[in-house]
N, C-alpha and C. Protein backbone atom coordinates (compact mmCIF):
# COMPACT_ATOMS: atom_id res chain seq x y z
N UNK A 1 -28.99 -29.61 74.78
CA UNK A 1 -29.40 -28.22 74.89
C UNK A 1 -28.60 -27.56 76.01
N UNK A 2 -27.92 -26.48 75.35
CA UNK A 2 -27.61 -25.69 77.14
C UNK A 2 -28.43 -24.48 77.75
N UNK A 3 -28.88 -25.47 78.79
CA UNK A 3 -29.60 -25.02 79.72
C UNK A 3 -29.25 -23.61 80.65
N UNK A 4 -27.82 -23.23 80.63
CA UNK A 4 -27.21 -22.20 80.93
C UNK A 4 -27.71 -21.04 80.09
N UNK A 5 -27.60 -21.45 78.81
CA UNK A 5 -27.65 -20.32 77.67
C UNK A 5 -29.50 -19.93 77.67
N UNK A 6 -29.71 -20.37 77.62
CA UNK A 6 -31.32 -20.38 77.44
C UNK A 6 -32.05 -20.11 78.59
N UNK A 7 -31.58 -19.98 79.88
CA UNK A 7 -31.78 -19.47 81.29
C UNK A 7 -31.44 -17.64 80.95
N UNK A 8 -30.25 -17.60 80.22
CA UNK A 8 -30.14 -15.93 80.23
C UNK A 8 -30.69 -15.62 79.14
N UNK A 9 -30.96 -16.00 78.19
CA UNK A 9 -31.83 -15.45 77.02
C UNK A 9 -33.27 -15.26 77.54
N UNK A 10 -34.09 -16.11 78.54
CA UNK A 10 -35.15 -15.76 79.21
C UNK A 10 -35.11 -14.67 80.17
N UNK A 11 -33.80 -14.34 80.72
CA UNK A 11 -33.78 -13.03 81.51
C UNK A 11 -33.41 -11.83 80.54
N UNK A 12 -32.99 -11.67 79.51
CA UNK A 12 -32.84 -11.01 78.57
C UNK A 12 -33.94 -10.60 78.35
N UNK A 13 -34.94 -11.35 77.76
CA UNK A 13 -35.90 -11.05 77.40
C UNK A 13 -36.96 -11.03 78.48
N UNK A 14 -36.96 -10.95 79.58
CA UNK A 14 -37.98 -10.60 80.83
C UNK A 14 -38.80 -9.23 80.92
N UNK A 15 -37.82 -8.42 80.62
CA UNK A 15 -38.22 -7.00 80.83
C UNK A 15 -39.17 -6.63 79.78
N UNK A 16 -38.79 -7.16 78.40
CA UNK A 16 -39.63 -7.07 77.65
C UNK A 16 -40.74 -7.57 77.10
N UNK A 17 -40.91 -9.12 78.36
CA UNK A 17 -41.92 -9.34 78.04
C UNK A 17 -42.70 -8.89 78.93
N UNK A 18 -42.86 -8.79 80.08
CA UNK A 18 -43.35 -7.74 80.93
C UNK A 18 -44.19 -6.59 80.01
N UNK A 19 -43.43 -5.81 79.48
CA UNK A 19 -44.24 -4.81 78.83
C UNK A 19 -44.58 -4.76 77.99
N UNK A 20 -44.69 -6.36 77.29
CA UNK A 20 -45.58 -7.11 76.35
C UNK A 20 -47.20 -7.56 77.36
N UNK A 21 -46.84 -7.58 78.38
CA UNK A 21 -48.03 -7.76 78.89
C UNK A 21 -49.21 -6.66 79.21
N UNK A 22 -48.70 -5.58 79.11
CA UNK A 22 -48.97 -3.96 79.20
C UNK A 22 -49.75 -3.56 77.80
N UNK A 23 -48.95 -4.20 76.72
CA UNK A 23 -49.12 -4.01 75.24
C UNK A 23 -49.96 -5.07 74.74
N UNK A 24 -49.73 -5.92 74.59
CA UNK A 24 -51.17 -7.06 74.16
C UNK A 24 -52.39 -6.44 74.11
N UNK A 25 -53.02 -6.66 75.62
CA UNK A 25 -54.07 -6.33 75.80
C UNK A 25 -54.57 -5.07 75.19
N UNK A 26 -53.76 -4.02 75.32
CA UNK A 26 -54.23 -2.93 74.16
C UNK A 26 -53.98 -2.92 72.57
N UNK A 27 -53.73 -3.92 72.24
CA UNK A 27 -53.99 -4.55 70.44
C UNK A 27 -54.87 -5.08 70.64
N UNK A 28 -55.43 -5.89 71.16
CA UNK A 28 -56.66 -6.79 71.31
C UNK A 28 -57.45 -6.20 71.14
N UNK A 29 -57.68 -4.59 72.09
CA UNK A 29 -58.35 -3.89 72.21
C UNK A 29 -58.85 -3.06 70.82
N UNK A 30 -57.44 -2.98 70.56
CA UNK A 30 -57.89 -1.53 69.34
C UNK A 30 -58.32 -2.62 67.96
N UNK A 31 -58.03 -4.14 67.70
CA UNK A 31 -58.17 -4.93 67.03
C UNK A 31 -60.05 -5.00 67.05
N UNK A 32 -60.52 -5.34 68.58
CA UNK A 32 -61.67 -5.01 68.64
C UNK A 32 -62.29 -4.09 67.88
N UNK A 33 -62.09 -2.75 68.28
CA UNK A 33 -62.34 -2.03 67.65
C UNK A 33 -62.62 -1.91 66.23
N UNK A 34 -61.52 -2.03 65.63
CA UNK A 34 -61.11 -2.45 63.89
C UNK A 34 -62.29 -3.55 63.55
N UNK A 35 -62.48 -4.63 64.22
CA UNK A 35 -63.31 -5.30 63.49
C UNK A 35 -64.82 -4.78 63.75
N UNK A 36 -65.11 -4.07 65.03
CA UNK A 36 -66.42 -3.58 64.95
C UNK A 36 -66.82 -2.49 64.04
N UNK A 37 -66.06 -1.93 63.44
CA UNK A 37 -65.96 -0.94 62.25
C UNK A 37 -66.08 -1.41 60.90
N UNK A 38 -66.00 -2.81 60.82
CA UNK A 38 -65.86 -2.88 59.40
C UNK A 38 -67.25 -3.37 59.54
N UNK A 39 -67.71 -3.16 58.12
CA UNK A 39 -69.22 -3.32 57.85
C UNK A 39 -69.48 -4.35 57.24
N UNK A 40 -71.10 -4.76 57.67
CA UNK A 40 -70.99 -5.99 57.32
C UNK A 40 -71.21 -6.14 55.77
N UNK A 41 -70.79 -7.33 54.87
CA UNK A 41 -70.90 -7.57 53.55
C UNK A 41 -72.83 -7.76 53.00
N UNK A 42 -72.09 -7.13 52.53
CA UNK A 42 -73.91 -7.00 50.88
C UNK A 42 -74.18 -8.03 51.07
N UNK A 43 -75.23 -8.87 51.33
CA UNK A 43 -75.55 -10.21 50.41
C UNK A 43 -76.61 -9.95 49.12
N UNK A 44 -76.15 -8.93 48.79
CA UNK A 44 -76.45 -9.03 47.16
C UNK A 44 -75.51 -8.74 46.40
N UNK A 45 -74.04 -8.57 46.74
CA UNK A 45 -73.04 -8.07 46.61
C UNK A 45 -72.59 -9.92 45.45
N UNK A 46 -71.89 -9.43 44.77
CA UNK A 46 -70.87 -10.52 44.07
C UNK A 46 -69.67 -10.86 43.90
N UNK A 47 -69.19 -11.59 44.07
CA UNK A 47 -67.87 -11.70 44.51
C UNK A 47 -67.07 -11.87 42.46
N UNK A 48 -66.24 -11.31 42.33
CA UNK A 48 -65.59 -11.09 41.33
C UNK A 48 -65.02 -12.62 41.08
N UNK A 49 -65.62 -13.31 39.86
CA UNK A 49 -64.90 -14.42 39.33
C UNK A 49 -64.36 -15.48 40.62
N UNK A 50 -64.36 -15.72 41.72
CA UNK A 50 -64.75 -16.65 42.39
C UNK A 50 -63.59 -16.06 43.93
N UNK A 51 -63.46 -14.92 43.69
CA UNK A 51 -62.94 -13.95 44.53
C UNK A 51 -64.05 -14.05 45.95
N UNK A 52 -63.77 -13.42 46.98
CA UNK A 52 -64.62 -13.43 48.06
C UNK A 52 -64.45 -11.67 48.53
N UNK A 53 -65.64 -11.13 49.13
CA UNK A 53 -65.65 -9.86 49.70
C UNK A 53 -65.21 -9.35 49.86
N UNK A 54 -64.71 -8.07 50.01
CA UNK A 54 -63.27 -7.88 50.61
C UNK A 54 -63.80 -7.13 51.99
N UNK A 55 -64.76 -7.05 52.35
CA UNK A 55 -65.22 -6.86 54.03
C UNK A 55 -65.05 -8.24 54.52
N UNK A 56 -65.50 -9.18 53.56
CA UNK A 56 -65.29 -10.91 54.55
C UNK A 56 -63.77 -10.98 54.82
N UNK A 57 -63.39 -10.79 54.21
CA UNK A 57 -61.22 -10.54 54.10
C UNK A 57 -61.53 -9.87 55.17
N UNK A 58 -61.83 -8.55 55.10
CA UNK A 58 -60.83 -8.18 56.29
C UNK A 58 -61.73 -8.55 57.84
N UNK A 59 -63.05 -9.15 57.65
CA UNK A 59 -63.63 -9.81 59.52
C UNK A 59 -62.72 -11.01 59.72
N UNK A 60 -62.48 -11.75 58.53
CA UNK A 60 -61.85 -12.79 58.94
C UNK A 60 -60.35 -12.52 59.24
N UNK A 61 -59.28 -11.70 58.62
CA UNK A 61 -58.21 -11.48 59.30
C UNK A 61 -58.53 -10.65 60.27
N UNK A 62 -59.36 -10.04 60.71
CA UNK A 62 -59.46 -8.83 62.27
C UNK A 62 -59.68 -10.60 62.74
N UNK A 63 -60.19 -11.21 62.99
CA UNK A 63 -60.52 -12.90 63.73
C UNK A 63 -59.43 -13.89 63.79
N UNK A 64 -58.70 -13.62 62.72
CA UNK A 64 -57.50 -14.06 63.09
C UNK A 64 -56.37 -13.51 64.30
N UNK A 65 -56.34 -12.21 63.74
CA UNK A 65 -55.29 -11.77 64.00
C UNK A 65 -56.02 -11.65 65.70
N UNK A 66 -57.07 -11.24 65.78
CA UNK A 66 -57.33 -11.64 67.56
C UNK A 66 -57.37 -13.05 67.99
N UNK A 67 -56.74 -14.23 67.59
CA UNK A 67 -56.47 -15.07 67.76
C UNK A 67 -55.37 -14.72 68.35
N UNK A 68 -54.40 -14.93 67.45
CA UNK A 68 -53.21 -14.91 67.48
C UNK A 68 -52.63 -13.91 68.53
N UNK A 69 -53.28 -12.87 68.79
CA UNK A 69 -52.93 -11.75 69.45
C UNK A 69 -53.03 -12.51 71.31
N UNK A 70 -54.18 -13.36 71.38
CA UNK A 70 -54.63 -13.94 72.75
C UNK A 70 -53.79 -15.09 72.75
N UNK A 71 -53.59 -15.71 71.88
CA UNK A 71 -52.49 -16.91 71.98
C UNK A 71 -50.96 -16.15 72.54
N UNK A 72 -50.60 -15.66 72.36
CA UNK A 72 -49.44 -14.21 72.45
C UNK A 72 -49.48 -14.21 73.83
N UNK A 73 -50.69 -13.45 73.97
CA UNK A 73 -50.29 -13.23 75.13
C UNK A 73 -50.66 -14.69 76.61
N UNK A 74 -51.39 -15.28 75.96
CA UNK A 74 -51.21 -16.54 76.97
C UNK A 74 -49.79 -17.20 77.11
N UNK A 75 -49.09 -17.34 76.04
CA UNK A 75 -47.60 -17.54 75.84
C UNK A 75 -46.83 -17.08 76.85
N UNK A 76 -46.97 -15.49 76.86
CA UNK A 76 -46.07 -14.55 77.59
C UNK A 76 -46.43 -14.35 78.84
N UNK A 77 -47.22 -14.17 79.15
CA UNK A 77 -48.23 -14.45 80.96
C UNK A 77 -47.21 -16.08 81.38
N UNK A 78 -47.18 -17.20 80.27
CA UNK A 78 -46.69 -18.47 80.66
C UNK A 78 -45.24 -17.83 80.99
N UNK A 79 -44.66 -17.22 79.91
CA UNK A 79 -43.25 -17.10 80.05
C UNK A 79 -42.73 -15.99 81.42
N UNK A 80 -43.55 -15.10 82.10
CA UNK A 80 -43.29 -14.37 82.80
C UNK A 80 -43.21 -14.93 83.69
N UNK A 81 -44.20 -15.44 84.37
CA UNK A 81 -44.80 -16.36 85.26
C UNK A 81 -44.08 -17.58 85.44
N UNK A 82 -42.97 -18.10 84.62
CA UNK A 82 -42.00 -19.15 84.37
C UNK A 82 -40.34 -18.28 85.30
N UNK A 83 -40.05 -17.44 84.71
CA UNK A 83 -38.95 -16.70 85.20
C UNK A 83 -39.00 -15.97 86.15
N UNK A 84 -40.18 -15.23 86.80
CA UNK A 84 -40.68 -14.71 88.15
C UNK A 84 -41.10 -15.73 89.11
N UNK A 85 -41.20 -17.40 88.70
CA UNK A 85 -41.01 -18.16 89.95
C UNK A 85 -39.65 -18.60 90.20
N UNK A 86 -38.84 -18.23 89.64
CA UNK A 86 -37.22 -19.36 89.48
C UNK A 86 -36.54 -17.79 89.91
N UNK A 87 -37.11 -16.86 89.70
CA UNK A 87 -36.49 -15.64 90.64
C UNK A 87 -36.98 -15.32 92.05
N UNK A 88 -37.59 -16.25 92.14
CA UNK A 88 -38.02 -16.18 93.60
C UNK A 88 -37.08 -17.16 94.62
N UNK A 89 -36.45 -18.27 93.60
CA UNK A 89 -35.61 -19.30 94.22
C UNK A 89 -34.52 -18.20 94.82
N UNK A 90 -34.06 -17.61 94.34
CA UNK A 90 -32.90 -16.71 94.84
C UNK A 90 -33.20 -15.56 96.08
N UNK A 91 -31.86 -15.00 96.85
CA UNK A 91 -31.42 -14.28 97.63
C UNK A 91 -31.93 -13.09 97.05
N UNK A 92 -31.66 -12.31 97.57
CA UNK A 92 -32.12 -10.65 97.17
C UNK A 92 -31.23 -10.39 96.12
N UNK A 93 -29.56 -10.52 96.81
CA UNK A 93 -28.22 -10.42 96.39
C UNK A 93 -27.96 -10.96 94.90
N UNK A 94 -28.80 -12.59 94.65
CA UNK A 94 -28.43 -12.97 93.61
C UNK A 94 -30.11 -12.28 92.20
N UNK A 95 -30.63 -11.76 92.64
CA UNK A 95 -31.69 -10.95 91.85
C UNK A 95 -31.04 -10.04 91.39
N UNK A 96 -30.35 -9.28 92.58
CA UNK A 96 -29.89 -7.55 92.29
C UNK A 96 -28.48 -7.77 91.37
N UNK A 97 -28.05 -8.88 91.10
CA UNK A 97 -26.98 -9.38 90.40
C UNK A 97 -27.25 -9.68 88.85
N UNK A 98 -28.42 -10.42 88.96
CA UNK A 98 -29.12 -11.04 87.54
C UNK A 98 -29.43 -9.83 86.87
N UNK A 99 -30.21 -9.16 87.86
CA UNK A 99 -30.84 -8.00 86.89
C UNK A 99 -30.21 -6.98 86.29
N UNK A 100 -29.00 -6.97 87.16
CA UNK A 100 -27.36 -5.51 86.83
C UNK A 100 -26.58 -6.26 85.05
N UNK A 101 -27.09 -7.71 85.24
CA UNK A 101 -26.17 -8.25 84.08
C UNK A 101 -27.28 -8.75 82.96
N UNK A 102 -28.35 -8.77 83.41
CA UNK A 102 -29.29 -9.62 82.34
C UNK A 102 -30.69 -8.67 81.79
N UNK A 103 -31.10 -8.26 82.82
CA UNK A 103 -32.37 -7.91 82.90
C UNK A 103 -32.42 -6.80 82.55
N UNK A 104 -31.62 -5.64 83.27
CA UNK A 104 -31.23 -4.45 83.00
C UNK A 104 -29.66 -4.27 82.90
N UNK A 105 -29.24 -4.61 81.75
CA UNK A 105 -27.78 -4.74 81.48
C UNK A 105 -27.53 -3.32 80.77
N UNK A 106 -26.28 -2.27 81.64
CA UNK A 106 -25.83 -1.24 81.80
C UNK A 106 -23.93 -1.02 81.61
N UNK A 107 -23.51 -0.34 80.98
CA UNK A 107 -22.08 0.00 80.70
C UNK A 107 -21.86 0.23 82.69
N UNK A 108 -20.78 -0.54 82.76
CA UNK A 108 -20.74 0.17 84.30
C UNK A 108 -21.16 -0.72 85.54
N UNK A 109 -22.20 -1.60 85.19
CA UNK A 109 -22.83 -1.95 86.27
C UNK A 109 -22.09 -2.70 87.24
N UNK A 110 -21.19 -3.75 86.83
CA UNK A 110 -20.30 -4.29 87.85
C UNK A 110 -19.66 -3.93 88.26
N UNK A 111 -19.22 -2.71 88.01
CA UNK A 111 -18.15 -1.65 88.98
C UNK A 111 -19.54 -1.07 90.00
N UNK A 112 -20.52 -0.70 89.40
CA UNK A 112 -21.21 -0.40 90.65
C UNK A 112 -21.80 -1.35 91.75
N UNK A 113 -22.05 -3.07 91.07
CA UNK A 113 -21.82 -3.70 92.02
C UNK A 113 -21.03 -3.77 92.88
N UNK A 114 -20.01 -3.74 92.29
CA UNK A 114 -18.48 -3.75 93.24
C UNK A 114 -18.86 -3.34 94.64
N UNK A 115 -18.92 -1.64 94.22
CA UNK A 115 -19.34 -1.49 95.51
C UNK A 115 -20.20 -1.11 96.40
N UNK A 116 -21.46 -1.59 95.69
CA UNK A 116 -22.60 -1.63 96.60
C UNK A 116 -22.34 -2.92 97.35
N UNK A 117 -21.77 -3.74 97.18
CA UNK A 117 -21.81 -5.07 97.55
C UNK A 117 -20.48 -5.37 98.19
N UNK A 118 -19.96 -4.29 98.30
CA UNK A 118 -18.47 -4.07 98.97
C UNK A 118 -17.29 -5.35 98.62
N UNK A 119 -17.22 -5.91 97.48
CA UNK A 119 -16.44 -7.03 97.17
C UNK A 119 -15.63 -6.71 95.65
N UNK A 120 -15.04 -7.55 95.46
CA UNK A 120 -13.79 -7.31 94.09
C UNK A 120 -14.30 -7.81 92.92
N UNK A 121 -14.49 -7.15 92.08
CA UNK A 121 -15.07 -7.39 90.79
C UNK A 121 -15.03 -9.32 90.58
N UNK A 122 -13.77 -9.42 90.65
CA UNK A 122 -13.76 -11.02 90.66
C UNK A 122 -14.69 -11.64 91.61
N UNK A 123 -15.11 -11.19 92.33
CA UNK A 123 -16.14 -11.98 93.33
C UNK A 123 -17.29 -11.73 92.69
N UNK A 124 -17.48 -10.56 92.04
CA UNK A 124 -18.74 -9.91 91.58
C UNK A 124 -19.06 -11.38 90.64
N UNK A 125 -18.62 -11.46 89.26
CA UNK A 125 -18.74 -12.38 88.88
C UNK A 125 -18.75 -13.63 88.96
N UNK A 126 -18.20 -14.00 90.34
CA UNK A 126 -18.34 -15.65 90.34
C UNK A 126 -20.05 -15.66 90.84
N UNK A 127 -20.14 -14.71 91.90
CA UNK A 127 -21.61 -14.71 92.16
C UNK A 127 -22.46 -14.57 91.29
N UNK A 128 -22.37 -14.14 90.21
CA UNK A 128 -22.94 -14.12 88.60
C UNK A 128 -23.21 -15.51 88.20
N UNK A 129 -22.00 -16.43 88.29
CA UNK A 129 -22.05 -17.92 88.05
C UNK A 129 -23.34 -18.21 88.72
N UNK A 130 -22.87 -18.20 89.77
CA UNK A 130 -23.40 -19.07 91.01
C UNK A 130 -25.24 -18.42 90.79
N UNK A 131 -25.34 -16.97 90.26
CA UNK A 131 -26.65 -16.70 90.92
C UNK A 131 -27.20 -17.25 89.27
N UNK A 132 -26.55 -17.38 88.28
CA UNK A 132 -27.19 -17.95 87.26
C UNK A 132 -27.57 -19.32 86.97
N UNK A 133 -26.43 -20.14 87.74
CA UNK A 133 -26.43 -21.71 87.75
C UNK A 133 -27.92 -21.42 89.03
N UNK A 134 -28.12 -21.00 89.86
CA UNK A 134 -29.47 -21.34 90.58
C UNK A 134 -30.50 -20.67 89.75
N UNK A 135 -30.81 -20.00 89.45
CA UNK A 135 -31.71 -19.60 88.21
C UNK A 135 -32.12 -20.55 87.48
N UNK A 136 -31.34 -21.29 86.74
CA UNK A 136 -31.09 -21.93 85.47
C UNK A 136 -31.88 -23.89 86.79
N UNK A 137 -30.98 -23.95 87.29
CA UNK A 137 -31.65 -24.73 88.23
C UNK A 137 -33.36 -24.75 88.80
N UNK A 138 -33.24 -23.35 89.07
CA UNK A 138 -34.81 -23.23 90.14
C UNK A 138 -35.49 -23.19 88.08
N UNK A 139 -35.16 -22.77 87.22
CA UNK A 139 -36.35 -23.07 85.95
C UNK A 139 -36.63 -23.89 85.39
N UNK A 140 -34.95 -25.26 84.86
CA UNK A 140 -35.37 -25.93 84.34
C UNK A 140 -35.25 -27.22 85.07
N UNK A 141 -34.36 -26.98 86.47
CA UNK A 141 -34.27 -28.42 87.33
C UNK A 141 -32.90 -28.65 87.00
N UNK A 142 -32.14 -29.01 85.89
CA UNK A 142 -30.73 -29.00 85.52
C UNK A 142 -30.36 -27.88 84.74
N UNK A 143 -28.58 -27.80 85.29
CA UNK A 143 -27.82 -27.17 84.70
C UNK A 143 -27.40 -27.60 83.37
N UNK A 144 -27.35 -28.76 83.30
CA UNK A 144 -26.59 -29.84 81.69
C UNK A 144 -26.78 -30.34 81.70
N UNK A 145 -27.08 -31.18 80.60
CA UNK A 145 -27.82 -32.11 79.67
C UNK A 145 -27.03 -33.30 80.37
């Protein structure tokens, strides 16, 4: 597995899971909702040729799908909470680096590193290496297999 590659696909996707964490909880919510609305089934009602309710259909997918919705977001709380400790391993310098190339990746940005950071594009990027190989380190422990 490379451990390189799969270190920036988790910062890629950081930002957005972040505001997956914002968003969950309000599906859950309005899912709530949805299932407290549906009414409950007849029990004198008959189910068509060995068919089932179609209010039981839809409590049991609103029950699913708030499953699945809390599994989600326990996932993503894991996954945030995974890449916001291995960004803590780093310098300020190598954050404000990750995030110009990964996190919040922008037309431009390494020229504006350049010179916020007063150094030559070629430096810009080796520190890119370097702040990704510790990343990739502080998450999964190794760089390569």
């Amino acid at each position: 597995m490379n451990w390189k590659r799969e270190a920036e696909q988790k910062l890629r996707n950081y930002a957005a899971c972040r505001r997956a964490l914002t968003a969950i909880p309000l599906m859950i919510e309005e899912n709530r909702y949805r299932r407290e609305g549906v009414r409950s089934a007849r029990v004198d009602g008959r189910a068509v040729s060995g068919g089932t309710n179609g209010r039981e259909e839809m409590l049991v997918s609103s029950l699913d799908r708030q499953q699945a919705l809390e599994q989600r977001l326990a996932m993503t709380k894991a996954y945030v909470a995974g890449v916001e400790a291995a960004l803590e391993a780093l310098t300020e310098e190598e954050k404000l680096i990750l995030d110009r190339f990964y996190i919040h990746p922008a037309r431009g940005n390494a020229g504006r590193l350049c010179e916020e950071l007063c150094m030559e594009r070629a430096n810009v990027y080796r520190r890119k290496d370097q702040a990704l190989r510790r990343f990739t380190m502080a998450l999964y422990g190794w760089e390569e297999v």
